[in-house]
Protein backbone atom coordinates (compact mmCIF):
# COMPACT_ATOMS: atom_id res chain seq x y z
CA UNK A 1 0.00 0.00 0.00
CA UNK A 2 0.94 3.19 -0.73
CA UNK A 3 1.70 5.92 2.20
CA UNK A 4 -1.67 7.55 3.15
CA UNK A 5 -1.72 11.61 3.40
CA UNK A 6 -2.03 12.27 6.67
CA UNK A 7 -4.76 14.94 8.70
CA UNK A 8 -3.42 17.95 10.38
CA UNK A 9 -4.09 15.58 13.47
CA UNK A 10 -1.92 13.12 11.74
CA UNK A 11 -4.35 10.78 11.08
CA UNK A 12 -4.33 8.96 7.91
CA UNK A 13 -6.70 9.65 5.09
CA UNK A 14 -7.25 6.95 2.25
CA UNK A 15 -9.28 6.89 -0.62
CA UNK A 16 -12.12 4.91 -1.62
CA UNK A 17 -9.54 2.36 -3.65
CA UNK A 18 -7.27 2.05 -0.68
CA UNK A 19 -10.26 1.72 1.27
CA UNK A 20 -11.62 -1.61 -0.50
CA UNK A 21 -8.77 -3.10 -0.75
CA UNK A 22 -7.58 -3.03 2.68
CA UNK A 23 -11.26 -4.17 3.65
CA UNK A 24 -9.95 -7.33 1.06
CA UNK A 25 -7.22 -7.90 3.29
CA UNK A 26 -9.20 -7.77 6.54
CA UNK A 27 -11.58 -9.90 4.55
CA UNK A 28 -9.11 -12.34 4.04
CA UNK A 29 -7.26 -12.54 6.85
CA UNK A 30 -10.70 -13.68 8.66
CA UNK A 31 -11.10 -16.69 6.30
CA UNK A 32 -7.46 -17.30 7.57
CA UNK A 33 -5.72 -16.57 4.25
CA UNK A 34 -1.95 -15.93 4.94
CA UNK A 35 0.14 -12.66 4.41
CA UNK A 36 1.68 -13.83 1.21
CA UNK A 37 -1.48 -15.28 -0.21
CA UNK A 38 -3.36 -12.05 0.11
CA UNK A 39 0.02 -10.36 -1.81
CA UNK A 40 -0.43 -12.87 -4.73
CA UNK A 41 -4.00 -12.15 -4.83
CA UNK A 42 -3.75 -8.04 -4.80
CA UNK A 43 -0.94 -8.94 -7.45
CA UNK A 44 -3.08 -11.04 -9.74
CA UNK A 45 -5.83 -7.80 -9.14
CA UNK A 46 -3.64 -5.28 -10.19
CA UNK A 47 -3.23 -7.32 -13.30
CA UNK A 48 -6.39 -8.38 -14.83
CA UNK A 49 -4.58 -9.73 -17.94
CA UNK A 50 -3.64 -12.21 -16.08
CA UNK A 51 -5.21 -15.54 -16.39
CA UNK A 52 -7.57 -16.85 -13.55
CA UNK A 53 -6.21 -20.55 -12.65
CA UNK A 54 -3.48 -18.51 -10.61
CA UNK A 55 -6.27 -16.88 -8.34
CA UNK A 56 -8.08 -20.74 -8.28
CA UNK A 57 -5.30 -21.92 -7.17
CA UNK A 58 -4.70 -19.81 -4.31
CA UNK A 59 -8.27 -20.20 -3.36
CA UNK A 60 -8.36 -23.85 -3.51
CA UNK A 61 -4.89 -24.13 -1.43
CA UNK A 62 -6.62 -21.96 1.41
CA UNK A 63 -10.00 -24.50 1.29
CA UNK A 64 -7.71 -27.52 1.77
CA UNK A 65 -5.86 -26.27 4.65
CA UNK A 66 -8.91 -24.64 6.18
């Protein structure tokens, strides 16, 4: 993520994009993804080019350990 501007009280101020996607990672971290899943995943949605069966896999590896 990006640094966030920051308030006059210092607080930090994110946008609605930032916003989303750090609800996806609180998201995911409930269903008990890891820290480097969650990377891949933002990855693979930065790039929507990018072929699905990466972002299946990920998914299904989470399932079987869950």
């Amino acid at each position: 993520m990006p640094d966030a501007k920051r308030s006059s009280r210092k607080q930090r101020l994110y946008g609605r994009k930032a916003l989303e996607r750090l609800a996806f990672i609180r998201h995911a971290r409930d269903l008990g993804f890891t820290l480097e899943a969650i990377r891949d995943l933002l990855s693979l949605s930065d790039r929507p080019d990018r072929s699905v069966a990466a972002t299946d896999a990920i998914s299904t590896a989470q399932l079987d350990r869950g």
